[in-house]
PDB file of N, CA and C in Angstrom:
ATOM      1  N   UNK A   1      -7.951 -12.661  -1.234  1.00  0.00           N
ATOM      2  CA  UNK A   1      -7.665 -11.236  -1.350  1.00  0.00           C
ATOM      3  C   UNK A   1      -8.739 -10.467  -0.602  1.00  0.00           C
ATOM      4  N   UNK A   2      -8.376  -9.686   0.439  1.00  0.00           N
ATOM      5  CA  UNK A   2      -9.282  -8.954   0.798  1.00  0.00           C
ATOM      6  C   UNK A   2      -9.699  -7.704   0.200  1.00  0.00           C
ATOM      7  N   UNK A   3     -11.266  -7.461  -0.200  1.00  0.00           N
ATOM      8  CA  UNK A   3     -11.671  -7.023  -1.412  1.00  0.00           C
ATOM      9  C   UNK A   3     -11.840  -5.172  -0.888  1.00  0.00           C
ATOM     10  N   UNK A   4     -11.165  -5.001   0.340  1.00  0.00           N
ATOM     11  CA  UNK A   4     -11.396  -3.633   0.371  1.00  0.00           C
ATOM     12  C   UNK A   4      -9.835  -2.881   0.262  1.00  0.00           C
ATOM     13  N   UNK A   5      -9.118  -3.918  -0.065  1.00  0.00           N
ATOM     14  CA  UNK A   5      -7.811  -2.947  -0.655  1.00  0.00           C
ATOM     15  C   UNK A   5      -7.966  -3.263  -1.912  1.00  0.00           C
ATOM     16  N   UNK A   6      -7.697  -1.936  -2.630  1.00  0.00           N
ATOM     17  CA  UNK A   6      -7.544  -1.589  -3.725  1.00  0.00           C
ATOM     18  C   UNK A   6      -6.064  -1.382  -4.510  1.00  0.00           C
ATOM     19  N   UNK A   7      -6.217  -0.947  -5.904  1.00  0.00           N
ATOM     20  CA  UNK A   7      -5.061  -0.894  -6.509  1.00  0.00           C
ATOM     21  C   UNK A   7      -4.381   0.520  -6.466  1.00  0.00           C
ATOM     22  N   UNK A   8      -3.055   0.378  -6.290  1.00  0.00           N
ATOM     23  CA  UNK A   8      -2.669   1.565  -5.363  1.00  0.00           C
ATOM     24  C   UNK A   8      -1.717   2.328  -6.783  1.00  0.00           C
ATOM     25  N   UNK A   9      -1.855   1.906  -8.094  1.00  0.00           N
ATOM     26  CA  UNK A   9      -0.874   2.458  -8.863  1.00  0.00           C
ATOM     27  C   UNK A   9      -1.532   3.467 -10.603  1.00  0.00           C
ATOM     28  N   UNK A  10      -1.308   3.917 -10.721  1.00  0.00           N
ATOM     29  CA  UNK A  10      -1.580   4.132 -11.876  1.00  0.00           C
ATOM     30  C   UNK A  10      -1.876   3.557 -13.268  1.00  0.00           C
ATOM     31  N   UNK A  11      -2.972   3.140 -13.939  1.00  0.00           N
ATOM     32  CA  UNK A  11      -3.864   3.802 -14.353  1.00  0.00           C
ATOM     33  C   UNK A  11      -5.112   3.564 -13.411  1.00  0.00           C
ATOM     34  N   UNK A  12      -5.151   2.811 -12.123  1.00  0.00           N
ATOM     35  CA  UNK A  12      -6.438   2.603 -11.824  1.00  0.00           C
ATOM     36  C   UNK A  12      -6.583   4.220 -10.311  1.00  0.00           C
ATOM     37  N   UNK A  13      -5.891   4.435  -9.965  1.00  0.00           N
ATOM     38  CA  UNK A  13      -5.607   6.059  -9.388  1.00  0.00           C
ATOM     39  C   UNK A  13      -4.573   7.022 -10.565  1.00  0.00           C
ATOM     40  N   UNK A  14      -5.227   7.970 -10.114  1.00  0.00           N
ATOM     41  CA  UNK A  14      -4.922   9.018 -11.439  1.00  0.00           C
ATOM     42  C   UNK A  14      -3.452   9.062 -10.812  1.00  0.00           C
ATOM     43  N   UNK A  15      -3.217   9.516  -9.893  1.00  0.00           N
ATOM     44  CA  UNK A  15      -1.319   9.471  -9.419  1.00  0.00           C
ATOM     45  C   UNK A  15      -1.035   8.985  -8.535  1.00  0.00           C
ATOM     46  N   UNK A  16      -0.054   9.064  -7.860  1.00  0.00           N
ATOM     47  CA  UNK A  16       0.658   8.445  -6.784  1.00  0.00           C
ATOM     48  C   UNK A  16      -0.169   8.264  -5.412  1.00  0.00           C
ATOM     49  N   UNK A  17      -0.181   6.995  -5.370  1.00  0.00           N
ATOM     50  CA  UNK A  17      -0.647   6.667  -3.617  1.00  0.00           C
ATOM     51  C   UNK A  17      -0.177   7.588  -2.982  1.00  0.00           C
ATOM     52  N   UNK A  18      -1.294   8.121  -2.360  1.00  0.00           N
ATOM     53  CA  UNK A  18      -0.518   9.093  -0.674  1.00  0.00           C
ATOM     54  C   UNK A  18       0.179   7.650   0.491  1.00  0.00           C
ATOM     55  N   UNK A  19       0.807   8.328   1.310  1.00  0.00           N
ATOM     56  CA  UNK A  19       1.018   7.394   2.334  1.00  0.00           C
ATOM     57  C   UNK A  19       0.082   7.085   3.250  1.00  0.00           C
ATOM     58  N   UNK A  20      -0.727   7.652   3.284  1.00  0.00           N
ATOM     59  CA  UNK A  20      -2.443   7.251   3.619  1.00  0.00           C
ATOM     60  C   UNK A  20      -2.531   6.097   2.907  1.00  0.00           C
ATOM     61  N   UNK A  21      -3.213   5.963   1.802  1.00  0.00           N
ATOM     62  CA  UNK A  21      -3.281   5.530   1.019  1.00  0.00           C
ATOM     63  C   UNK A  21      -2.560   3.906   1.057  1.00  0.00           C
ATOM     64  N   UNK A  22      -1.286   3.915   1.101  1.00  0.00           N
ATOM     65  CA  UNK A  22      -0.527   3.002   1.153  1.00  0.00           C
ATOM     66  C   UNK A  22      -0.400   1.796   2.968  1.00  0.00           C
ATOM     67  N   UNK A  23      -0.677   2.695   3.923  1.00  0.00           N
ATOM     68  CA  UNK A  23      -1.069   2.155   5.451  1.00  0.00           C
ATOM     69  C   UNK A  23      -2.208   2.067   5.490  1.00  0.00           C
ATOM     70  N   UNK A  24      -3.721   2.090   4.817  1.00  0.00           N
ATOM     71  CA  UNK A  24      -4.781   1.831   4.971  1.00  0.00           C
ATOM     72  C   UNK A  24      -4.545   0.346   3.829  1.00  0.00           C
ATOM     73  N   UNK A  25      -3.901   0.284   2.840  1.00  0.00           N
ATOM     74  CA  UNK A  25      -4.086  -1.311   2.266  1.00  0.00           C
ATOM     75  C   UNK A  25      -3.284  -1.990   3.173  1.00  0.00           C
ATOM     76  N   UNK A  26      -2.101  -1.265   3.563  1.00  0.00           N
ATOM     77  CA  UNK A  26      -1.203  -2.158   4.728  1.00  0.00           C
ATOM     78  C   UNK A  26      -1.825  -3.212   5.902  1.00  0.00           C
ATOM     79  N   UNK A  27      -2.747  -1.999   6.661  1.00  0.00           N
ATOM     80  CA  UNK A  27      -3.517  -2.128   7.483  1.00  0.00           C
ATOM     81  C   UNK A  27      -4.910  -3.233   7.417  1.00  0.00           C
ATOM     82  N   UNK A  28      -5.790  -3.256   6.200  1.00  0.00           N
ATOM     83  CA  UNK A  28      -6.547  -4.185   6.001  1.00  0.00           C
ATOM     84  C   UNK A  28      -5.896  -5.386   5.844  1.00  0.00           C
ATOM     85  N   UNK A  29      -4.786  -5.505   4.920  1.00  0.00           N
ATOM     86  CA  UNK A  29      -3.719  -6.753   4.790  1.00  0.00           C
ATOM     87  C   UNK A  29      -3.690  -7.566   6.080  1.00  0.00           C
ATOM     88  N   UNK A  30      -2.916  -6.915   7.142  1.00  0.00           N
ATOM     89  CA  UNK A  30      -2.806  -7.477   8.499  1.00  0.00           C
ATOM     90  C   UNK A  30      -3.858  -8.138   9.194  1.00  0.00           C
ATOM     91  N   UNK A  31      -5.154  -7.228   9.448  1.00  0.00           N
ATOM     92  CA  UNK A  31      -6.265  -7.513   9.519  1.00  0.00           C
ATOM     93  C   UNK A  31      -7.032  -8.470   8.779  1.00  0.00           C
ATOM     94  N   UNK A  32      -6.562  -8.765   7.404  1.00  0.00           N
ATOM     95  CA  UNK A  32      -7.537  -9.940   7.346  1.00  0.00           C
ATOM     96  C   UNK A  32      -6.661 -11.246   7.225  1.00  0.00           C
ATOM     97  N   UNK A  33      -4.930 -10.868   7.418  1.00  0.00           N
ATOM     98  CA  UNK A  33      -4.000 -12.037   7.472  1.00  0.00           C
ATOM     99  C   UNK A  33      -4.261 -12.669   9.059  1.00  0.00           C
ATOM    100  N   UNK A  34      -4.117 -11.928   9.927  1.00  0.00           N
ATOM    101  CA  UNK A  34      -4.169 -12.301  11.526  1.00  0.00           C
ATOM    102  C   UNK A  34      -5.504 -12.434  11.631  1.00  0.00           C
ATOM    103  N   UNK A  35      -6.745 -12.110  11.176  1.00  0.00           N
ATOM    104  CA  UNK A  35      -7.929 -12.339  11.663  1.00  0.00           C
ATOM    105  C   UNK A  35      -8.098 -11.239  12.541  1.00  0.00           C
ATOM    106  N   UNK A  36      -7.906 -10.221  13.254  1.00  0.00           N
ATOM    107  CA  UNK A  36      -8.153  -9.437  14.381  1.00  0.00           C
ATOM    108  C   UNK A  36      -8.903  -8.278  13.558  1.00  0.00           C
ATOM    109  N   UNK A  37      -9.575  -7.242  13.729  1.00  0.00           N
ATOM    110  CA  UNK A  37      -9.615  -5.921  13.088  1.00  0.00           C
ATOM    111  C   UNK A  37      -9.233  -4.992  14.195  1.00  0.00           C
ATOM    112  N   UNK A  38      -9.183  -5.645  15.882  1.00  0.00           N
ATOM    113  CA  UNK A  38      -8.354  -4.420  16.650  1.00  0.00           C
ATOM    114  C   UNK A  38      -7.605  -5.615  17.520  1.00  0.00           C
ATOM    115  N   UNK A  39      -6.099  -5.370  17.459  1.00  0.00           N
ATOM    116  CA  UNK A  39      -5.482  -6.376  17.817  1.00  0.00           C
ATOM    117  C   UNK A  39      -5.576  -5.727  19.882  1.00  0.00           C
ATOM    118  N   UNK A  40      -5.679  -6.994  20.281  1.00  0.00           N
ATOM    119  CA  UNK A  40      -5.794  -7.164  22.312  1.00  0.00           C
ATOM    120  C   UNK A  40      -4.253  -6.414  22.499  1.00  0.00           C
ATOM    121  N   UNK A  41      -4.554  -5.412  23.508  1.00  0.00           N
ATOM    122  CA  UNK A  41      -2.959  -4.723  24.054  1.00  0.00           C
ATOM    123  C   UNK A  41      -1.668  -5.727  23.699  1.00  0.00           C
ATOM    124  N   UNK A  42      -1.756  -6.987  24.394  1.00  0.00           N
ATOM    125  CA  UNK A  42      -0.306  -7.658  24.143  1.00  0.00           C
ATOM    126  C   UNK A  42      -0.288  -7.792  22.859  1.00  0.00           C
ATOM    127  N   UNK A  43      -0.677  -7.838  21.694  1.00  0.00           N
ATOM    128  CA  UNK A  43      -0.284  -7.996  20.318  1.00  0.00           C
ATOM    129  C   UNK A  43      -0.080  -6.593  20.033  1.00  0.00           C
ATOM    130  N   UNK A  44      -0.838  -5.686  19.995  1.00  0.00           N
ATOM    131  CA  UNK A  44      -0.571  -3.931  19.414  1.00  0.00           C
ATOM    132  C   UNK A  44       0.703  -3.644  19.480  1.00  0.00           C
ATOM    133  N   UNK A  45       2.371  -4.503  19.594  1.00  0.00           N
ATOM    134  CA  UNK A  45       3.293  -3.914  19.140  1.00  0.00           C
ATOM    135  C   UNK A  45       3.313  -4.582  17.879  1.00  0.00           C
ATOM    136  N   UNK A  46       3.678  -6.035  17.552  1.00  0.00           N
ATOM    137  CA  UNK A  46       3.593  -6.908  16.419  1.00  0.00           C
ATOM    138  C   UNK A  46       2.771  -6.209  15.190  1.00  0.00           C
ATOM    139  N   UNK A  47       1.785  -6.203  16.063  1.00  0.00           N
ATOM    140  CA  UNK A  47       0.188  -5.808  14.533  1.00  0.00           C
ATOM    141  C   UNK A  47       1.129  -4.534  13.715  1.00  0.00           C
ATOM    142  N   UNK A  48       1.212  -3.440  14.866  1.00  0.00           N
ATOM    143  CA  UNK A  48       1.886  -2.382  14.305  1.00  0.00           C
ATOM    144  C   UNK A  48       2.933  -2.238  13.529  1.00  0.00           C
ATOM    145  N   UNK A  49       3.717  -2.975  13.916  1.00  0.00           N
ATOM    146  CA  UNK A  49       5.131  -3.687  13.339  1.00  0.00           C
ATOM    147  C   UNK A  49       5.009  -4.170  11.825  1.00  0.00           C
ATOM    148  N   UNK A  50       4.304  -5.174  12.157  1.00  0.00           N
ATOM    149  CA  UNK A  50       3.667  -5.577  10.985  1.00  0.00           C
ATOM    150  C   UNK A  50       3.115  -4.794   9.282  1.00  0.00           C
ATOM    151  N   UNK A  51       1.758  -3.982   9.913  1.00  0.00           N
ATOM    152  CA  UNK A  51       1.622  -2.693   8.859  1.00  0.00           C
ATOM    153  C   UNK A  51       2.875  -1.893   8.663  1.00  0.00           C
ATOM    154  N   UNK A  52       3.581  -1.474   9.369  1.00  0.00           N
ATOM    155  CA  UNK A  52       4.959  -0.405   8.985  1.00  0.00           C
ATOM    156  C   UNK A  52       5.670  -1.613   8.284  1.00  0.00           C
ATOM    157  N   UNK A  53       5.706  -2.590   8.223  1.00  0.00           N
ATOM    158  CA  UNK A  53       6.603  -3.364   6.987  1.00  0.00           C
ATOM    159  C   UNK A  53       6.032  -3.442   5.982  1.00  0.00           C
ATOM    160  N   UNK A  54       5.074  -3.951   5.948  1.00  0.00           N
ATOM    161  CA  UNK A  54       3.902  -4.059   4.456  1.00  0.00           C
ATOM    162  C   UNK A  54       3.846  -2.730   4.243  1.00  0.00           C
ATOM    163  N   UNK A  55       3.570  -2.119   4.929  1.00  0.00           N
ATOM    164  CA  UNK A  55       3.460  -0.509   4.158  1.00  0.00           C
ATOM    165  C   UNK A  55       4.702   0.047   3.544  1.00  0.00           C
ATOM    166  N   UNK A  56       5.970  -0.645   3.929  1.00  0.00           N
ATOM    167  CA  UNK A  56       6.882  -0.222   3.898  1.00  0.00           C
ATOM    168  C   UNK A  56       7.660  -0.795   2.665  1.00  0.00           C
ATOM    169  N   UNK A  57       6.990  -2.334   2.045  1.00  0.00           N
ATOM    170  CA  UNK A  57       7.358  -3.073   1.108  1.00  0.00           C
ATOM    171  C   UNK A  57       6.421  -2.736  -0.145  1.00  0.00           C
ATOM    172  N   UNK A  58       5.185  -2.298   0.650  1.00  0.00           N
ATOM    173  CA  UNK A  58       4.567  -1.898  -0.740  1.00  0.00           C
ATOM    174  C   UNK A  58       4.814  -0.537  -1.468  1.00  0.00           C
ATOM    175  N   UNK A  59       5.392   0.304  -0.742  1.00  0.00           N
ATOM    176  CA  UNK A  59       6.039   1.763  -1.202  1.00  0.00           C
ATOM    177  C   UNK A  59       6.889   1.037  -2.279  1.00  0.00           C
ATOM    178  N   UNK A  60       7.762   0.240  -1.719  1.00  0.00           N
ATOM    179  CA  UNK A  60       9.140   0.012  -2.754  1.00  0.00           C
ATOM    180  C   UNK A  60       8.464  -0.900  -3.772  1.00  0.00           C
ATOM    181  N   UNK A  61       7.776  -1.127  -3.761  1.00  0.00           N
ATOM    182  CA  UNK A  61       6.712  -2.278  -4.690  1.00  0.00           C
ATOM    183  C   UNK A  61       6.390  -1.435  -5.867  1.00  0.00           C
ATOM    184  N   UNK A  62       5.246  -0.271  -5.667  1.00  0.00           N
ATOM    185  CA  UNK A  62       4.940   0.674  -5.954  1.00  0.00           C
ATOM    186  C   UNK A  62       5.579   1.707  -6.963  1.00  0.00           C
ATOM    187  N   UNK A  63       7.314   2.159  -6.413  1.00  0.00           N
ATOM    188  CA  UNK A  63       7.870   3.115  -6.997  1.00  0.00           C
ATOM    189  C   UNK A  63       8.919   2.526  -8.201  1.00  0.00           C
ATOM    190  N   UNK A  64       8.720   0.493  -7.898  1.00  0.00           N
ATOM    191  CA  UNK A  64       9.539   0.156  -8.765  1.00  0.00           C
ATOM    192  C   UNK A  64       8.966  -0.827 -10.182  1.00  0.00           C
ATOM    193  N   UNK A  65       7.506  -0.834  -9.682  1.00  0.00           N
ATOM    194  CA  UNK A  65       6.570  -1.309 -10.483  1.00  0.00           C
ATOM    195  C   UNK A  65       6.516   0.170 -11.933  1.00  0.00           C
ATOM    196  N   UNK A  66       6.779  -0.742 -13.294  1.00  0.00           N
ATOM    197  CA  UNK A  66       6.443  -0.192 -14.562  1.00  0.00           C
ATOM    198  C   UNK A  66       5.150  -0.524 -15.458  1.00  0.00           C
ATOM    199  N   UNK A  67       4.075   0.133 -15.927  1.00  0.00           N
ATOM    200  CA  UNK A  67       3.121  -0.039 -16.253  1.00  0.00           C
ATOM    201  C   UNK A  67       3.705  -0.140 -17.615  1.00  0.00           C
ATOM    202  N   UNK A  68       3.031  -1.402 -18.451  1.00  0.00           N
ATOM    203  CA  UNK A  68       3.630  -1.646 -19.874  1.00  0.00           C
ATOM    204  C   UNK A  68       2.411  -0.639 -20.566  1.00  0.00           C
ATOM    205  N   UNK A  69       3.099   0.310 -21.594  1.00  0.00           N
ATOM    206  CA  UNK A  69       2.080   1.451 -22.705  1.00  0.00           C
ATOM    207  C   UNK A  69       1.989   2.474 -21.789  1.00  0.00           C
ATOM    208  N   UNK A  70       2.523   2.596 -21.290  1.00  0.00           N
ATOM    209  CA  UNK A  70       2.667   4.159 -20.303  1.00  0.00           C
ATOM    210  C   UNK A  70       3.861   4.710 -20.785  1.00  0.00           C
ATOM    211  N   UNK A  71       3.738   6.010 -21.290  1.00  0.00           N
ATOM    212  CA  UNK A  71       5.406   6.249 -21.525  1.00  0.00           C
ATOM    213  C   UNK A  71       5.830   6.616 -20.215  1.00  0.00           C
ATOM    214  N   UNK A  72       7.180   7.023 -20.408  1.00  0.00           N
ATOM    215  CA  UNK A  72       8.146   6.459 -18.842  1.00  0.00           C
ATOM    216  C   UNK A  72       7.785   7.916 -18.616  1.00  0.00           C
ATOM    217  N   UNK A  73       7.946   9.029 -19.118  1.00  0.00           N
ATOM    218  CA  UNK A  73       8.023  10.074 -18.494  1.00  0.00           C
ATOM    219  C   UNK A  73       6.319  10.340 -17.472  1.00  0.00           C
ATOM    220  N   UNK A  74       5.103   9.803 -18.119  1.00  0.00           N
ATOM    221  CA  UNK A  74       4.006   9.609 -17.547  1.00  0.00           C
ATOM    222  C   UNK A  74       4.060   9.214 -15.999  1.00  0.00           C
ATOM    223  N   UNK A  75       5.295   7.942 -16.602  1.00  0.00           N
ATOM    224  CA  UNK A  75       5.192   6.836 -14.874  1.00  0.00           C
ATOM    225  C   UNK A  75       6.220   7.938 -13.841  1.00  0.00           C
ATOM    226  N   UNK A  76       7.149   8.412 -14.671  1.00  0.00           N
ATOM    227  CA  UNK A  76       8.095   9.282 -13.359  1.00  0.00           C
ATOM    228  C   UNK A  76       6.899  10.721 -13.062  1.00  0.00           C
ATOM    229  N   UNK A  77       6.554  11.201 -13.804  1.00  0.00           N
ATOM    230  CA  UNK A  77       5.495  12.054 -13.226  1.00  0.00           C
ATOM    231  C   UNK A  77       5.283  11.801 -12.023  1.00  0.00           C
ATOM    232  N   UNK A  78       3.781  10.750 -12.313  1.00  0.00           N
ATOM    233  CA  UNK A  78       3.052  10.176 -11.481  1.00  0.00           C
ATOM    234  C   UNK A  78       3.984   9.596 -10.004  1.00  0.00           C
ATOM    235  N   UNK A  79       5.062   9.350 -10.267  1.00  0.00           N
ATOM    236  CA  UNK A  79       6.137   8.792  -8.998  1.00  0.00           C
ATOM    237  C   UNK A  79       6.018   9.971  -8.488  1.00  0.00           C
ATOM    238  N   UNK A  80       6.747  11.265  -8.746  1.00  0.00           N
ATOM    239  CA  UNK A  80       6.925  12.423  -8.099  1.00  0.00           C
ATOM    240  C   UNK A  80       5.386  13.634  -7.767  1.00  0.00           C
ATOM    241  N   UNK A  81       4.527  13.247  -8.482  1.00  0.00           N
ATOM    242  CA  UNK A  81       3.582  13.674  -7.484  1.00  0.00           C
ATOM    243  C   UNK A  81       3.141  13.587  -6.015  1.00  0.00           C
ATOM    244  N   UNK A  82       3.215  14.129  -5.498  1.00  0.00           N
ATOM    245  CA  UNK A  82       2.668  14.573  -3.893  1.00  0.00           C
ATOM    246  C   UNK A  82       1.364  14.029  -3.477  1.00  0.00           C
TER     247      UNK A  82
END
């Protein structure tokens, strides 16, 4: 596990991941899966590719993940915060 992504859900952030938020864990993911931290021109479509899916799986990860002792109206809050 690379130890500079963090937990992106509630109770350990007070509300909702920004989408910042969510492409910066994307982004370290890739980076420490491929080994690169700046991928060489011929890879920079893939790499990119890459984060927009993980970023894109962890949104739906995220909005469908239920915290057990949270009441629900807490967790839909926290979903619809900005």
């Amino acid at each position: 596990m690379c130890r500079s992504i963090k937990t992106l859900r509630p109770p350990a952030i007070p509300e909702k991941a920004t989408e910042e938020e969510v492409r910066a864990a994307a982004l370290q993911y890739v980076r420490k899966v491929s080994g690169f931290r700046v991928p060489a021109a011929h890879n920079r479509e893939v790499f990119d590719a890459a984060v927009a899916a993980i970023a894109e799986a962890t949104q739906v990860l995220l909005d469908g993940v239920h915290v057990r002792g949270r009441p629900p109206q807490q967790q839909e809050a926290a979903a619809v915060t900005p």
